[in-house]
N, C-alpha and C. Protein backbone atom coordinates (compact mmCIF):
# COMPACT_ATOMS: atom_id res chain seq x y z
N UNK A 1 84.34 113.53 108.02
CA UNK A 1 85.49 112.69 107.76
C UNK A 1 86.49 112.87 108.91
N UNK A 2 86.71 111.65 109.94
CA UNK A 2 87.51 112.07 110.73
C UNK A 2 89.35 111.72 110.25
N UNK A 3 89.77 112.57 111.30
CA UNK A 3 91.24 112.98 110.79
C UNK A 3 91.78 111.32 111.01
N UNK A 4 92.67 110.98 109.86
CA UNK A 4 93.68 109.85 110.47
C UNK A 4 94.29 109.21 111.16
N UNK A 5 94.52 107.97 111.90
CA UNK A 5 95.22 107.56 113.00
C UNK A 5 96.51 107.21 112.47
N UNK A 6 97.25 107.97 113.37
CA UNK A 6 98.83 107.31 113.25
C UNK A 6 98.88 106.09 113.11
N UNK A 7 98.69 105.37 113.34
CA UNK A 7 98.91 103.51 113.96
C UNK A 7 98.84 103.29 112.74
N UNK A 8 97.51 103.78 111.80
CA UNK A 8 97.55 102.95 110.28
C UNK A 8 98.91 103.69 109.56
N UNK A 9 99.57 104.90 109.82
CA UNK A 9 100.59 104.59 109.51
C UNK A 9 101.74 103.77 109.41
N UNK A 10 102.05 103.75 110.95
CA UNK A 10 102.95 102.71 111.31
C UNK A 10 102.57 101.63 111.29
N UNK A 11 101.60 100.88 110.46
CA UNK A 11 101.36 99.74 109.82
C UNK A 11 102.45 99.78 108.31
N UNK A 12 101.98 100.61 108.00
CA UNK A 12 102.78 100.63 106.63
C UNK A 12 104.56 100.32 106.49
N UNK A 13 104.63 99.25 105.54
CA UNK A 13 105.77 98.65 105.27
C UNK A 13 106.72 100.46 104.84
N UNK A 14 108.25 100.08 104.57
CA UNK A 14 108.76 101.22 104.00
C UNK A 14 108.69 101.88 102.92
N UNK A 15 108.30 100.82 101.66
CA UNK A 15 107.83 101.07 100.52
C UNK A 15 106.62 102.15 100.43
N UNK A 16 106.01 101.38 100.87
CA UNK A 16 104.36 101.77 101.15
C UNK A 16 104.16 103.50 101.63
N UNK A 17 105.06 103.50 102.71
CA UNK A 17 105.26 104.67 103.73
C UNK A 17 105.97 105.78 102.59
N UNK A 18 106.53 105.71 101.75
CA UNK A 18 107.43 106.39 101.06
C UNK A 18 106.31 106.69 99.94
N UNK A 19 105.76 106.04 99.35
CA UNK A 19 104.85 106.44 98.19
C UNK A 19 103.30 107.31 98.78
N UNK A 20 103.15 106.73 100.35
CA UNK A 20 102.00 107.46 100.89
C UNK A 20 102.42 108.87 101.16
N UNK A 21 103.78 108.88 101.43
CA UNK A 21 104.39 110.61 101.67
C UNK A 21 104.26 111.42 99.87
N UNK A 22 104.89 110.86 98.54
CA UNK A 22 104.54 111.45 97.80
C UNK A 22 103.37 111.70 97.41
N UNK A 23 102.72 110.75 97.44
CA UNK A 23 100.90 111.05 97.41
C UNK A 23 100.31 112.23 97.90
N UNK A 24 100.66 112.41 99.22
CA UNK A 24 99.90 113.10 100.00
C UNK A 24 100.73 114.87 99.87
N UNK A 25 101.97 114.61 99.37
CA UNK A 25 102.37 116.12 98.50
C UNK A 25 101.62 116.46 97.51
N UNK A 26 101.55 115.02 96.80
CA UNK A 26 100.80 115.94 95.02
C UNK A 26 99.26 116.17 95.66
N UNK A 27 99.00 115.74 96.63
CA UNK A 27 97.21 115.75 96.93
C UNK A 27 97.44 117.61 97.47
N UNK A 28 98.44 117.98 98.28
CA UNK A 28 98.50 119.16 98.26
C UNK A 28 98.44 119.84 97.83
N UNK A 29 99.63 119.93 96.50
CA UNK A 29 99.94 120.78 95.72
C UNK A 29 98.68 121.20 94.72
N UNK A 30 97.96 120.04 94.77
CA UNK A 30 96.74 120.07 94.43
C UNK A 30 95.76 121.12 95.06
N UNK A 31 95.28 120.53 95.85
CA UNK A 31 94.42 121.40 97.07
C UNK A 31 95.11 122.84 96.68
N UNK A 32 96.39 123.30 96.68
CA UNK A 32 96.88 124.45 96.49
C UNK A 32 96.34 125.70 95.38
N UNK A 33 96.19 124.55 94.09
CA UNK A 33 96.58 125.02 92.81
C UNK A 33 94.78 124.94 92.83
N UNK A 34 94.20 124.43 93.47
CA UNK A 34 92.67 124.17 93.11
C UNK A 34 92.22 125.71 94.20
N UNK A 35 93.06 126.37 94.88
CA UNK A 35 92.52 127.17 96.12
C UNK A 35 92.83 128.39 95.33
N UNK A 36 93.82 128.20 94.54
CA UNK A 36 94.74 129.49 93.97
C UNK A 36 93.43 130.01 92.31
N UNK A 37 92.91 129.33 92.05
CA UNK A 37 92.38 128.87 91.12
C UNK A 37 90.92 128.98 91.53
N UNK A 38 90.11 129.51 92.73
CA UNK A 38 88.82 129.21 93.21
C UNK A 38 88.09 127.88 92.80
N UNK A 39 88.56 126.72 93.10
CA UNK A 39 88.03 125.59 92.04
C UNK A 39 87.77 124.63 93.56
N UNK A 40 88.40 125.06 95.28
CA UNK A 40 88.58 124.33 95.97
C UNK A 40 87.09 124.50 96.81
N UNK A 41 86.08 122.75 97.05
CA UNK A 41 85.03 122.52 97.45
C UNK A 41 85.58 122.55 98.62
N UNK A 42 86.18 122.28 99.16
CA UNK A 42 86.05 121.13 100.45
C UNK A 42 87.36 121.45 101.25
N UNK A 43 87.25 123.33 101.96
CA UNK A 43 88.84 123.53 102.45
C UNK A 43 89.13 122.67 103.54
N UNK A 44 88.38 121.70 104.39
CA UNK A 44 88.52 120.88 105.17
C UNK A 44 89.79 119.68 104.52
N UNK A 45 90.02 119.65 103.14
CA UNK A 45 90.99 118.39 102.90
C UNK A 45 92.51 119.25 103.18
N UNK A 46 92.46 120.34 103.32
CA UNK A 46 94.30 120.87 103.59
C UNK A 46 94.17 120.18 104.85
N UNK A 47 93.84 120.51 105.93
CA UNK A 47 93.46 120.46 107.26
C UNK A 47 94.22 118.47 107.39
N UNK A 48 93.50 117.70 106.83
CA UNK A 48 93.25 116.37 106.83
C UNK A 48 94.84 116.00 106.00
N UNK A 49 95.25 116.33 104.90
CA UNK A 49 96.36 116.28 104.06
C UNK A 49 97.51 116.76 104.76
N UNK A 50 97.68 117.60 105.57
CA UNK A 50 98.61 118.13 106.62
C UNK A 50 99.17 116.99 107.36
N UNK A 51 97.55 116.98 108.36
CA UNK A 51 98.06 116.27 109.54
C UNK A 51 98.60 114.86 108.72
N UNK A 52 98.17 114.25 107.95
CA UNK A 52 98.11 113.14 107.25
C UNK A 52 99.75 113.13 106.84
N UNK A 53 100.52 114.40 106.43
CA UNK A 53 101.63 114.32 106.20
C UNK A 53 102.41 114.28 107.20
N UNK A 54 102.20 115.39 108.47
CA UNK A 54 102.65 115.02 109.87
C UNK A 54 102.85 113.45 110.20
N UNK A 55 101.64 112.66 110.45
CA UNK A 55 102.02 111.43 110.58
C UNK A 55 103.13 110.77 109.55
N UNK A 56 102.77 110.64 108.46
CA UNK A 56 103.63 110.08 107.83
C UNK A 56 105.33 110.60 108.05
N UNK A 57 105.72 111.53 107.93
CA UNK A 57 107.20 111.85 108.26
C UNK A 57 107.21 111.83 109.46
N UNK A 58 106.66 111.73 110.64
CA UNK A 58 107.06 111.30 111.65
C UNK A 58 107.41 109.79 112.30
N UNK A 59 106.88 109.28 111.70
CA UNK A 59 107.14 107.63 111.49
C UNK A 59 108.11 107.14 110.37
N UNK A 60 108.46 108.57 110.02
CA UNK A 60 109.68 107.71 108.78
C UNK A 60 110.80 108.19 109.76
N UNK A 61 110.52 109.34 110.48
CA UNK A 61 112.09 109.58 110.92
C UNK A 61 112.35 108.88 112.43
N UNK A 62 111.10 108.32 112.93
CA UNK A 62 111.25 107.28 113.91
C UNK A 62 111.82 106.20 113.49
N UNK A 63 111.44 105.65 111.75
CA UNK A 63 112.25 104.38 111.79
C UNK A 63 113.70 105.06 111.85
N UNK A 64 114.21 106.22 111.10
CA UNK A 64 115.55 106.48 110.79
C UNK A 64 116.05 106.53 111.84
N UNK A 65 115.41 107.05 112.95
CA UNK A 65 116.58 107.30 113.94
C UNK A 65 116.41 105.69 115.04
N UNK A 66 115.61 104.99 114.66
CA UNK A 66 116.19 103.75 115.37
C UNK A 66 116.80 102.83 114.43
N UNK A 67 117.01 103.20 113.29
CA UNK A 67 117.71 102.32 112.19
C UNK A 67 119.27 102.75 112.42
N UNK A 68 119.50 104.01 113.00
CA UNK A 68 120.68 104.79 113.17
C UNK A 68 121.56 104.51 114.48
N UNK A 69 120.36 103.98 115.31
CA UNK A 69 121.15 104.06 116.81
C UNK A 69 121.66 102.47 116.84
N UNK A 70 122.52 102.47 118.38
CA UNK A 70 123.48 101.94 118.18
C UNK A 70 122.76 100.99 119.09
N UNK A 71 123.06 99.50 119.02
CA UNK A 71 122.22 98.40 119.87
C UNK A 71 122.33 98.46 120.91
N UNK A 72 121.76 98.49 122.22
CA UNK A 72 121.72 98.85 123.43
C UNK A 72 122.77 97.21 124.18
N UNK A 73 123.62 97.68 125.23
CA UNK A 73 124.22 96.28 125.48
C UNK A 73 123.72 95.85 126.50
N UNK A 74 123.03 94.82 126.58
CA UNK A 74 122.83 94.45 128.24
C UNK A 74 123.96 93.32 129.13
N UNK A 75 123.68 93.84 130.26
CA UNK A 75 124.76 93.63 131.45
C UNK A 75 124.34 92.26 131.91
């Protein structure tokens, strides 16, 4: 299973982007409670759920900080 591409993140509308970030917590907390618990097949999905969260908050705080800045003026 290869790891995720950013880009299909930043496809994602804001809605979308916001519910794929809680998702991919409870898929953790999961993975966590399933590791804590010896119940976890497949330690390759932390690995994948990580980076997967990396992307996602990094493209939310790219929109924020160009939602934040100030319009550039041209001359």
């Amino acid at each position: 299973m290869p790891l995720p591409k950013i880009s299909e993140a930043r496809e994602l509308s804001d809605e979308k982007l916001v519910e794929e970030i809680i998702a991919t917590k409870k898929q953790l907390f999961q993975l966590r409670l399933q590791k804590a618990t010896r119940q976890l097949e497949k330690p390759h999905q932390f690995r994948h759920a990580r980076h997967r969260l990396a992307q996602l908050l990094t493209v939310e705080g790219e929109r924020k900080r160009a939602a934040n800045q100030p319009p550039k003026e041209e001359k």
